[in-house]
PDB file of N, CA and C in Angstrom:
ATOM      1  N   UNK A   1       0.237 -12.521   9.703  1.00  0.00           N
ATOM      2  CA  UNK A   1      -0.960 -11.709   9.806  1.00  0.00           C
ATOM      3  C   UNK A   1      -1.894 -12.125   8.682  1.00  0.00           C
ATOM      4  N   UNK A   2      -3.423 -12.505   8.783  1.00  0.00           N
ATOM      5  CA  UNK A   2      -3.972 -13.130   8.066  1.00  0.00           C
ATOM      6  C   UNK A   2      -4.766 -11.886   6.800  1.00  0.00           C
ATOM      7  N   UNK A   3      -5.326 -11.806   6.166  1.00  0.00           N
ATOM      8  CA  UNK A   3      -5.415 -10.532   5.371  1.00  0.00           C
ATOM      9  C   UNK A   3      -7.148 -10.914   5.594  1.00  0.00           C
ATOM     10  N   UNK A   4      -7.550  -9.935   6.872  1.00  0.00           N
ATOM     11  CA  UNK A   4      -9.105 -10.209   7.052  1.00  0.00           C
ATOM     12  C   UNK A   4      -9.217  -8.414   7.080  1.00  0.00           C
ATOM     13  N   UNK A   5     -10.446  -8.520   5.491  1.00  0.00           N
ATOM     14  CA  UNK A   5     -10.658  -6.652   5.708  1.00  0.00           C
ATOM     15  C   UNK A   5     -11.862  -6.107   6.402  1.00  0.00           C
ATOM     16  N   UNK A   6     -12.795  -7.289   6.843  1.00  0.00           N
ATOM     17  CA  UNK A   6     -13.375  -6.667   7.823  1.00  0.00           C
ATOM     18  C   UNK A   6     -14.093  -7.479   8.633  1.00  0.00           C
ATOM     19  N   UNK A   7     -13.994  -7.224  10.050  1.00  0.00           N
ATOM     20  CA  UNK A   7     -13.788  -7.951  11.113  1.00  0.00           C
ATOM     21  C   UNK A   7     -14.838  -7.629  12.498  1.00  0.00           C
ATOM     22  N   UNK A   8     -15.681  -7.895  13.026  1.00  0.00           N
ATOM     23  CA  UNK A   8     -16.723  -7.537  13.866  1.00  0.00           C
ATOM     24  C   UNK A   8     -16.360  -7.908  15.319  1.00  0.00           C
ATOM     25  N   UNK A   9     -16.014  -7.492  16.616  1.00  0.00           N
ATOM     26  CA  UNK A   9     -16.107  -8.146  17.605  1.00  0.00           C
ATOM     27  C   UNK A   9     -15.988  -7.418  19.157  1.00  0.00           C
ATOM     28  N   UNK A  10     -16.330  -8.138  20.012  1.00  0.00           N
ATOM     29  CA  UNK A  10     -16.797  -7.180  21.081  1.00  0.00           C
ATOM     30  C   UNK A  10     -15.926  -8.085  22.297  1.00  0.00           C
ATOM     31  N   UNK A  11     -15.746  -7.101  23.315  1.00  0.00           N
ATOM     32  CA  UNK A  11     -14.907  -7.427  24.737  1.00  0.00           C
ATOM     33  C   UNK A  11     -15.609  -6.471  25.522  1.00  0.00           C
ATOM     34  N   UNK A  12     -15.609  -6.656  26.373  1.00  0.00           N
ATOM     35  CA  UNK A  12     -15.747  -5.890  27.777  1.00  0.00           C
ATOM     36  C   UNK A  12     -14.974  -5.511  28.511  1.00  0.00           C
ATOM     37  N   UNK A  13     -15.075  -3.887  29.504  1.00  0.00           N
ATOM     38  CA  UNK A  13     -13.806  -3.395  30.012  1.00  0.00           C
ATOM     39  C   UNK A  13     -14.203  -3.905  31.058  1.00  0.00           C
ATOM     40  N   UNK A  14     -13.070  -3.917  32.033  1.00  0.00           N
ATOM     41  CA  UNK A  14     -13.048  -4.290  33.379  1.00  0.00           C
ATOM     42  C   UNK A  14     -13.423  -3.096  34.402  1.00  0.00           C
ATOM     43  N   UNK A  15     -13.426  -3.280  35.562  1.00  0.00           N
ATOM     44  CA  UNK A  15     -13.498  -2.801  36.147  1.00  0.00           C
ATOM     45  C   UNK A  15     -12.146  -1.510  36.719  1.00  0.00           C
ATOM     46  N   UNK A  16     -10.639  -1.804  36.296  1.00  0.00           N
ATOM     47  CA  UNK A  16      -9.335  -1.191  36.280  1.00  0.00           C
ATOM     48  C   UNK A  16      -9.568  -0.949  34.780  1.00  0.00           C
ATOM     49  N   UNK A  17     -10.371  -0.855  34.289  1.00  0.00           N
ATOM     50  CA  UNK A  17     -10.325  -0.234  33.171  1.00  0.00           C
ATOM     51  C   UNK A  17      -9.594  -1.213  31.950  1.00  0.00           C
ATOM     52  N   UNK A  18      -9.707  -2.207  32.495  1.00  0.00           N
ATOM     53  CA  UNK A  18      -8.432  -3.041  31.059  1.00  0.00           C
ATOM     54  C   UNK A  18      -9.823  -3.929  30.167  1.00  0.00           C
ATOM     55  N   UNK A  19      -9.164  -4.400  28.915  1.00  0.00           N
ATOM     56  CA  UNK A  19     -10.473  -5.288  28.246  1.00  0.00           C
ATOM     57  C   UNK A  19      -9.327  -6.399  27.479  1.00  0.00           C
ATOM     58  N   UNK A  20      -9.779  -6.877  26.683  1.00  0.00           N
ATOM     59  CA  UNK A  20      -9.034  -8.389  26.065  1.00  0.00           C
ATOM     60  C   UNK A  20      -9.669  -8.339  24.999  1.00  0.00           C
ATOM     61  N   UNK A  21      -8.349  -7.949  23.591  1.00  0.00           N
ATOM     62  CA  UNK A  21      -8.667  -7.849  22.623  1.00  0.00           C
ATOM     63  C   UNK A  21      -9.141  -9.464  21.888  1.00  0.00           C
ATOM     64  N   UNK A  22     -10.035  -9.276  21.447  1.00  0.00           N
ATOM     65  CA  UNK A  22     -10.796 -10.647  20.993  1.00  0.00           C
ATOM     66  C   UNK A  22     -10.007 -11.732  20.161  1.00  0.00           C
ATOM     67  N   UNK A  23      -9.416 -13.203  20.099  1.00  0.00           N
ATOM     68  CA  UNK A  23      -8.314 -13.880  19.781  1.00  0.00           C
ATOM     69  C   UNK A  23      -8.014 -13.492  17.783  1.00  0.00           C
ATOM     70  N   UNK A  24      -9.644 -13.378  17.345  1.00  0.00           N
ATOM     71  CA  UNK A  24      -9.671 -13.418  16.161  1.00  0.00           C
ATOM     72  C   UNK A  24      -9.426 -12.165  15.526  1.00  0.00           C
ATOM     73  N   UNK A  25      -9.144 -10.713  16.335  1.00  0.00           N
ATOM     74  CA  UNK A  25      -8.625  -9.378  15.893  1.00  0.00           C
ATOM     75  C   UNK A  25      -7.063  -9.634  16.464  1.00  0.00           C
ATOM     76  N   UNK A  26      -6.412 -10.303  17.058  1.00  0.00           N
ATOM     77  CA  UNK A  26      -4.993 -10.730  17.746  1.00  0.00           C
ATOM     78  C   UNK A  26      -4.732 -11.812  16.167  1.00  0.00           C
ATOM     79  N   UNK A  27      -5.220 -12.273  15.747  1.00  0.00           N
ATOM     80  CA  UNK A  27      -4.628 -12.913  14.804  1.00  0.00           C
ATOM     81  C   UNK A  27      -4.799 -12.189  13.159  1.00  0.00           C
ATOM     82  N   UNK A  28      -5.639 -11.663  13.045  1.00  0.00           N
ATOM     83  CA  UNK A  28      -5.883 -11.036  11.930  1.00  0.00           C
ATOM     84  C   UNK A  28      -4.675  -9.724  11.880  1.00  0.00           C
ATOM     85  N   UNK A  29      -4.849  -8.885  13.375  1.00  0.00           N
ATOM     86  CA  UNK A  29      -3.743  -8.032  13.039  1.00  0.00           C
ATOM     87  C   UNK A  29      -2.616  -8.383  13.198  1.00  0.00           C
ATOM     88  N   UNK A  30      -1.888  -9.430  13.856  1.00  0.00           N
ATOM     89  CA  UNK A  30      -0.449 -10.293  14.804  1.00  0.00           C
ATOM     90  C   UNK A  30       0.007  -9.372  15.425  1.00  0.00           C
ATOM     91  N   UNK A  31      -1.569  -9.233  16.627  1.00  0.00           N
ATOM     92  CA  UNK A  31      -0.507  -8.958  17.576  1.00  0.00           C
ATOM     93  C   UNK A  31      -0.644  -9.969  18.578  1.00  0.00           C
ATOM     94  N   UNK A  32       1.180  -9.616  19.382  1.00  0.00           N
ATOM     95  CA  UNK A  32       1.464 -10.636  20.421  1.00  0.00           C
ATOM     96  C   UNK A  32       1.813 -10.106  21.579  1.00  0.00           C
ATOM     97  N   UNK A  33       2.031 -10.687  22.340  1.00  0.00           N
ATOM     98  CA  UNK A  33       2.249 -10.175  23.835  1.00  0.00           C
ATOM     99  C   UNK A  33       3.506  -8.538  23.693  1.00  0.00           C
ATOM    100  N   UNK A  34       3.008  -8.091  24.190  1.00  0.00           N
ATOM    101  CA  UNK A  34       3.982  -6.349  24.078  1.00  0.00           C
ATOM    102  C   UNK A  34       3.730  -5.710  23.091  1.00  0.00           C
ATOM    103  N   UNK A  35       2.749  -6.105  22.314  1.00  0.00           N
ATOM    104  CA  UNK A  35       2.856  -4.970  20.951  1.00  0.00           C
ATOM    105  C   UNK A  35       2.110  -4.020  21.096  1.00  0.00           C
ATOM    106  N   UNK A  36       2.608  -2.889  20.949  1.00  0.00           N
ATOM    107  CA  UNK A  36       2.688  -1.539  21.359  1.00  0.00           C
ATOM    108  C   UNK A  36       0.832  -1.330  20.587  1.00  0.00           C
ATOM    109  N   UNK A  37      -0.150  -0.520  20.983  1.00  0.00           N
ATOM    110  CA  UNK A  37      -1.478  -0.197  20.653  1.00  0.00           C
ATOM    111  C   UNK A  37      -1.500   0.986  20.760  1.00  0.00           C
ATOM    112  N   UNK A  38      -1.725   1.811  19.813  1.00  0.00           N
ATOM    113  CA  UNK A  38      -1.903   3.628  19.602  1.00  0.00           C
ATOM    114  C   UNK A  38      -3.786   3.736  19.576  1.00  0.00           C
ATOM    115  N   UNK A  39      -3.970   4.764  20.879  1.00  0.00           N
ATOM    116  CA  UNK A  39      -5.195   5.142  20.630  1.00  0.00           C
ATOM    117  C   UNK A  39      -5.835   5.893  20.779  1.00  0.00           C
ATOM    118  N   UNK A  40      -7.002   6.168  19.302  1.00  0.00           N
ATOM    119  CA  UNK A  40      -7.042   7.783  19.215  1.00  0.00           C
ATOM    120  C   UNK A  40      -8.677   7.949  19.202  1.00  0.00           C
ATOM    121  N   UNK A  41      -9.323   8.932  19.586  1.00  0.00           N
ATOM    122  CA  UNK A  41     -10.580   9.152  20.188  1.00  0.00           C
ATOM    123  C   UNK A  41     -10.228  10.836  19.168  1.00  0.00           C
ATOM    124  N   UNK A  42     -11.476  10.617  17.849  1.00  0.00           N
ATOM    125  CA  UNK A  42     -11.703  11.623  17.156  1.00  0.00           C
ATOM    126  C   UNK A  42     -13.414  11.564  16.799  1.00  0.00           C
ATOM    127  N   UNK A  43     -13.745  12.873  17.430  1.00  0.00           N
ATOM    128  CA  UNK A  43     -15.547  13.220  17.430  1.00  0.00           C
ATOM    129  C   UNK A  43     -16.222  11.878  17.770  1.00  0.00           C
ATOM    130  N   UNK A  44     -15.999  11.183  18.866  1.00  0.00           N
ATOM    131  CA  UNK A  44     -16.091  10.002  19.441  1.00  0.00           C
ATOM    132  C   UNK A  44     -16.245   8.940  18.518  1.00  0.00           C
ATOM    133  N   UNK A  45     -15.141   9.090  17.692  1.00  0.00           N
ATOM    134  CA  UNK A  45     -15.038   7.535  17.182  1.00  0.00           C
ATOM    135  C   UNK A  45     -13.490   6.772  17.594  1.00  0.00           C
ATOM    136  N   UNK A  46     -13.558   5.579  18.215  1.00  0.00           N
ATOM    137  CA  UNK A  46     -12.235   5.169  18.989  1.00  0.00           C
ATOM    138  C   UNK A  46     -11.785   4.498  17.515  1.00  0.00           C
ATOM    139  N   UNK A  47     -10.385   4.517  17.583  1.00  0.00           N
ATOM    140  CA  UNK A  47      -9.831   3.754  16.384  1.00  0.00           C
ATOM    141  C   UNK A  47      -8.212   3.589  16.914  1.00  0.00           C
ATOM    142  N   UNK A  48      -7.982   2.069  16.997  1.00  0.00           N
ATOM    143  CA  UNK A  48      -7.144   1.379  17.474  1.00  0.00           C
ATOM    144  C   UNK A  48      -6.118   0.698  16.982  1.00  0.00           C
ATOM    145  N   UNK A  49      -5.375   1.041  16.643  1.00  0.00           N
ATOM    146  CA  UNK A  49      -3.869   0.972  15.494  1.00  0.00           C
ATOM    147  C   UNK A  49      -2.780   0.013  16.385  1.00  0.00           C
ATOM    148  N   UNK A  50      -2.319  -1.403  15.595  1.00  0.00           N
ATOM    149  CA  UNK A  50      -1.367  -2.057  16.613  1.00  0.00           C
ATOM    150  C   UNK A  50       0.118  -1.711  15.713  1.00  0.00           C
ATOM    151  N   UNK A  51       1.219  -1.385  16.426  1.00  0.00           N
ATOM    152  CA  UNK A  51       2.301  -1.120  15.567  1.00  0.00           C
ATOM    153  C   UNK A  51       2.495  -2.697  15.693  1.00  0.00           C
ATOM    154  N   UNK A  52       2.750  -3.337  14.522  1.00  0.00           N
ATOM    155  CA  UNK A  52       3.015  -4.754  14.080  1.00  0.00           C
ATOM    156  C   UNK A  52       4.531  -4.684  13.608  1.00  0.00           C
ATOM    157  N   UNK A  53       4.870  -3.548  13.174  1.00  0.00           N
ATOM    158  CA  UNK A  53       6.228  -3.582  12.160  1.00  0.00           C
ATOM    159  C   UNK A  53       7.222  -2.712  13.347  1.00  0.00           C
ATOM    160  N   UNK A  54       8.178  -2.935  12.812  1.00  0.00           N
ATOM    161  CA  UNK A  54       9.493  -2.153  13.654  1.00  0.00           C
ATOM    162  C   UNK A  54      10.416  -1.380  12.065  1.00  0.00           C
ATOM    163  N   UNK A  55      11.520  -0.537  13.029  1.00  0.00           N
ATOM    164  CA  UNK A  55      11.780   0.303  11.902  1.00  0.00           C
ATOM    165  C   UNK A  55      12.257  -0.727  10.766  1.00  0.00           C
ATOM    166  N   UNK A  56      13.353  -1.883  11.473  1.00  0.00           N
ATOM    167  CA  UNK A  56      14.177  -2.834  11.220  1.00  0.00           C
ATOM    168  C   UNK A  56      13.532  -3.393   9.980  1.00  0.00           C
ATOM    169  N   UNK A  57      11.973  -4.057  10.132  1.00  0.00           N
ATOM    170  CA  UNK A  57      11.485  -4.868   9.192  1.00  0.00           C
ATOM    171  C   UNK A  57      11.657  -4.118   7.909  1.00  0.00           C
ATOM    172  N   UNK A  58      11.840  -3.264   8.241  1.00  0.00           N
ATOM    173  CA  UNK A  58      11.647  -2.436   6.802  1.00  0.00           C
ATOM    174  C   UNK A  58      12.832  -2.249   5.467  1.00  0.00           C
ATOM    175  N   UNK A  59      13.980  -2.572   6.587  1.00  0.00           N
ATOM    176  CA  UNK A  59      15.312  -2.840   6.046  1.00  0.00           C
ATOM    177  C   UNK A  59      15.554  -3.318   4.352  1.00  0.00           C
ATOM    178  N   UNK A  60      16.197  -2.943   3.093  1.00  0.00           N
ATOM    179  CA  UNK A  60      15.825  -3.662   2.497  1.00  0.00           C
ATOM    180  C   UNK A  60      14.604  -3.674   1.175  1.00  0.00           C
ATOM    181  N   UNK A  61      13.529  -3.033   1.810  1.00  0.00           N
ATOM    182  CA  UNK A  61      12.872  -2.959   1.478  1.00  0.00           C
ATOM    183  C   UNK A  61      12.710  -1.896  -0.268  1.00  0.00           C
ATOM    184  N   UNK A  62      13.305  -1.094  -0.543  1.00  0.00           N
ATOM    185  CA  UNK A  62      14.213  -0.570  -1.661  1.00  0.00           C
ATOM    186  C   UNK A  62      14.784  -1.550  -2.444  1.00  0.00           C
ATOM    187  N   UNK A  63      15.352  -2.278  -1.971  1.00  0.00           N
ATOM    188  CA  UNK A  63      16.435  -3.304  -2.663  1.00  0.00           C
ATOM    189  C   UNK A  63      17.731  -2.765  -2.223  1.00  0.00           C
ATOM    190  N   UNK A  64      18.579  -3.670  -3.037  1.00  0.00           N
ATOM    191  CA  UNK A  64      20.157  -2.786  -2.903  1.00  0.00           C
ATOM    192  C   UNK A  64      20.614  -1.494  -3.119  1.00  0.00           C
ATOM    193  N   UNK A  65      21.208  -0.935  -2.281  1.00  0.00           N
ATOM    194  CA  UNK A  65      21.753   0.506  -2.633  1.00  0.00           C
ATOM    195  C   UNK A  65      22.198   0.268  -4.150  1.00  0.00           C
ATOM    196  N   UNK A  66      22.075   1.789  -4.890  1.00  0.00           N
ATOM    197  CA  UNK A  66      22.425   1.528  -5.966  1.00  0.00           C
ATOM    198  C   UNK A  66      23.396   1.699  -6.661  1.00  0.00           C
ATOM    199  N   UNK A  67      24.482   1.955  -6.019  1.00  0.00           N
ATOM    200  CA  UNK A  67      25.957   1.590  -6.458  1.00  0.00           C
ATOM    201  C   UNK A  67      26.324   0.394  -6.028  1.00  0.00           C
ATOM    202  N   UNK A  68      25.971  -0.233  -5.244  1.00  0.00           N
ATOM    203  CA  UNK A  68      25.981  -1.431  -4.640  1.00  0.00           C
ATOM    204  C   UNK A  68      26.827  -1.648  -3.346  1.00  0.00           C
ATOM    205  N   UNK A  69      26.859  -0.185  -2.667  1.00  0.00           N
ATOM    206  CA  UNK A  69      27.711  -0.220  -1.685  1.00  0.00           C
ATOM    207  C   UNK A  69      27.098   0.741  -0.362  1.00  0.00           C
ATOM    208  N   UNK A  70      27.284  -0.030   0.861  1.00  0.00           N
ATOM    209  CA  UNK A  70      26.433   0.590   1.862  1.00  0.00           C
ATOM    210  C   UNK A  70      26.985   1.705   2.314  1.00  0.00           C
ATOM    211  N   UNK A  71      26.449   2.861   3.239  1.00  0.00           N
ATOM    212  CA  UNK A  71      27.373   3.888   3.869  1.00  0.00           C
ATOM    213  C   UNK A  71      26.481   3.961   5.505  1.00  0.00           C
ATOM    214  N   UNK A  72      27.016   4.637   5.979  1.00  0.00           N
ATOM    215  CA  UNK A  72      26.949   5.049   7.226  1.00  0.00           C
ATOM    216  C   UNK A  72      25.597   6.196   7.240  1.00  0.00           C
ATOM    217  N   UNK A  73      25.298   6.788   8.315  1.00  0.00           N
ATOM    218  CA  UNK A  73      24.713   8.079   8.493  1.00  0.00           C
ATOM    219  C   UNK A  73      25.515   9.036   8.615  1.00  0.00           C
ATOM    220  N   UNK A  74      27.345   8.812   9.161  1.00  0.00           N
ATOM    221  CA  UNK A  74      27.729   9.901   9.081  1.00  0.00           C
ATOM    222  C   UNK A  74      28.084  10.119   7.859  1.00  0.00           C
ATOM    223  N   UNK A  75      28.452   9.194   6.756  1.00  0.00           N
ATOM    224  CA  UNK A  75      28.827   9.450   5.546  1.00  0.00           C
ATOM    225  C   UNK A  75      27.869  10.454   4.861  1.00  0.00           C
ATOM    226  N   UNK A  76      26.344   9.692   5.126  1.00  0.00           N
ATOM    227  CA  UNK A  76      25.093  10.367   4.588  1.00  0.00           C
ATOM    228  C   UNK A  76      25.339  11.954   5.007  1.00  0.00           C
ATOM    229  N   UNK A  77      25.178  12.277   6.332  1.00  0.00           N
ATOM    230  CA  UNK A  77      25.310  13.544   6.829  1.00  0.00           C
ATOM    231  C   UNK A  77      26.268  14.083   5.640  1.00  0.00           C
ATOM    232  N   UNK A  78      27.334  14.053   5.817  1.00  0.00           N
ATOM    233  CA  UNK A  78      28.752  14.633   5.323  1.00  0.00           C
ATOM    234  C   UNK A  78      28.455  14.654   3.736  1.00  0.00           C
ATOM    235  N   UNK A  79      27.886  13.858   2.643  1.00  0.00           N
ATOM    236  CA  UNK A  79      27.673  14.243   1.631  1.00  0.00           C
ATOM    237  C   UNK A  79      26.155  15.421   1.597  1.00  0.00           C
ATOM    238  N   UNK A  80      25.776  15.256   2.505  1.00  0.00           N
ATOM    239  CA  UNK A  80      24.270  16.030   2.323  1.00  0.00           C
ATOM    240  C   UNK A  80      24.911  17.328   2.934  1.00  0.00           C
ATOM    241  N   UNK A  81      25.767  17.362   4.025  1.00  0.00           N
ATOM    242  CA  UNK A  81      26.224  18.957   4.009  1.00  0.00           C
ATOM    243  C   UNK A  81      26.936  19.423   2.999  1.00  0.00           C
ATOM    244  N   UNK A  82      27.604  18.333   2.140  1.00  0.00           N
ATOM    245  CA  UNK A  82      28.434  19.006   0.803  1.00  0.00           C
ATOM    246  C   UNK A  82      27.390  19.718  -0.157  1.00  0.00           C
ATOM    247  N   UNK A  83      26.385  18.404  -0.421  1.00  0.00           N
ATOM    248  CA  UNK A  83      25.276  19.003  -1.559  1.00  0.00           C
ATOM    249  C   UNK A  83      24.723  20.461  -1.202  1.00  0.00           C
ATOM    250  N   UNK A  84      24.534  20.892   0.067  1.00  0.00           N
ATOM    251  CA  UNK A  84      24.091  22.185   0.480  1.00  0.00           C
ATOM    252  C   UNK A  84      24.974  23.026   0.091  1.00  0.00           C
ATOM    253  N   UNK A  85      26.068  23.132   1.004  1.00  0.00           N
ATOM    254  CA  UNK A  85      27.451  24.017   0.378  1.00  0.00           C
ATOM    255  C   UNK A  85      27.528  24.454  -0.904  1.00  0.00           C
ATOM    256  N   UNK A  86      27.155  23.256  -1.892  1.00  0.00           N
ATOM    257  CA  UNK A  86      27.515  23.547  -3.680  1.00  0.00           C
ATOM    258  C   UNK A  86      26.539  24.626  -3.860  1.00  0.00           C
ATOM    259  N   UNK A  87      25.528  23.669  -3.261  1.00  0.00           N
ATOM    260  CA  UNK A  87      23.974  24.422  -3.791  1.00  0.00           C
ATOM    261  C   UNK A  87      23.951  25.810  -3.627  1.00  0.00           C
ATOM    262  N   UNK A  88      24.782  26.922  -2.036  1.00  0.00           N
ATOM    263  CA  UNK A  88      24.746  27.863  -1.445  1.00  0.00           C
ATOM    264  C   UNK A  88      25.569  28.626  -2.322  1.00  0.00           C
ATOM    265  N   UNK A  89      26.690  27.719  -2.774  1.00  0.00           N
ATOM    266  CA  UNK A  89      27.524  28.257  -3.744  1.00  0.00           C
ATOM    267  C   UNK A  89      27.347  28.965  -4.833  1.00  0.00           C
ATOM    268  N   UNK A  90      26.764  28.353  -5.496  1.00  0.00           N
ATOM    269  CA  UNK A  90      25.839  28.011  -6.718  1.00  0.00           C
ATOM    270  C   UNK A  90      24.831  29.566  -6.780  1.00  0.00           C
ATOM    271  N   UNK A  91      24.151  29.641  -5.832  1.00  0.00           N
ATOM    272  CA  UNK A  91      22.966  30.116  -5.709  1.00  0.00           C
ATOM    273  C   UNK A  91      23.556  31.864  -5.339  1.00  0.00           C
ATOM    274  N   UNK A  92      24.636  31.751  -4.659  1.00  0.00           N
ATOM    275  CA  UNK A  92      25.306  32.967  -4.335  1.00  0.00           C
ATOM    276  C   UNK A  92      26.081  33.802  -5.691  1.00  0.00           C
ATOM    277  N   UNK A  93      26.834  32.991  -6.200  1.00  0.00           N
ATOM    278  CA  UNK A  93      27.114  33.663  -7.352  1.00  0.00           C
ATOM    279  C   UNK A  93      26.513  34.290  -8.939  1.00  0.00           C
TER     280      UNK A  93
END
C-alpha cells in the first residue's frame, strides 16, 4: 500500500448501480479483487473504508507474550474467571 495522503478521483455509476474504483485509489489503498468496502452515508457525505487488514495480520504485533509462553483462549477464559472469583472474594469480606 503506497502512503498517498491525499488523492482526487472520479468514476461513474452504471446503470445496475455498480462503478470502478479508479486504479490509482486500488493501489494507494491495496485493494484487490474481494476486499471487503464499508459504506457509510453521514449528513450526505459518502465515506468509503476498504478493510485491507484481517484479524490474523495483526498477530504478533505486541511482540512476544511476556513470559514467553503462549496459551489458549480457554486457558485465558479460566484464569480471567479465577481473577473475578478472588476479586468477589476479596470484595465480599
Amino acid at each position: 500500500m503506497n502512503r498517498v495522503f491525499r488523492l482526487e478521483a472520479s468514476s461513474a455509476v452504471t446503470s445496475k448501480g455498480q462503478t470502478t474504483i479508479p486504479k490509482e485509489v486500488r493501489d494507494a489503498m491495496g485493494i484487490k479483487d474481494g476486499t471487503a468496502l464499508r459504506w457509510r452515508l453521514d449528513n450526505g457525505v459518502l465515506t468509503v473504508r476498504a478493510k485491507t487488514k484481517r484479524l490474523e495480520d495483526f498477530a504478533g504485533a505486541l511482540g512476544s507474550p511476556p513470559n514467553g509462553r503462549r496459551v489458549t483462549i480457554e486457558e485465558m477464559n479460566e484464569d480471567i474467571g479465577q481473577a473475578v472469583n478472588e476479586r468477589l472474594q476479596r470484595s465480599n469480606s
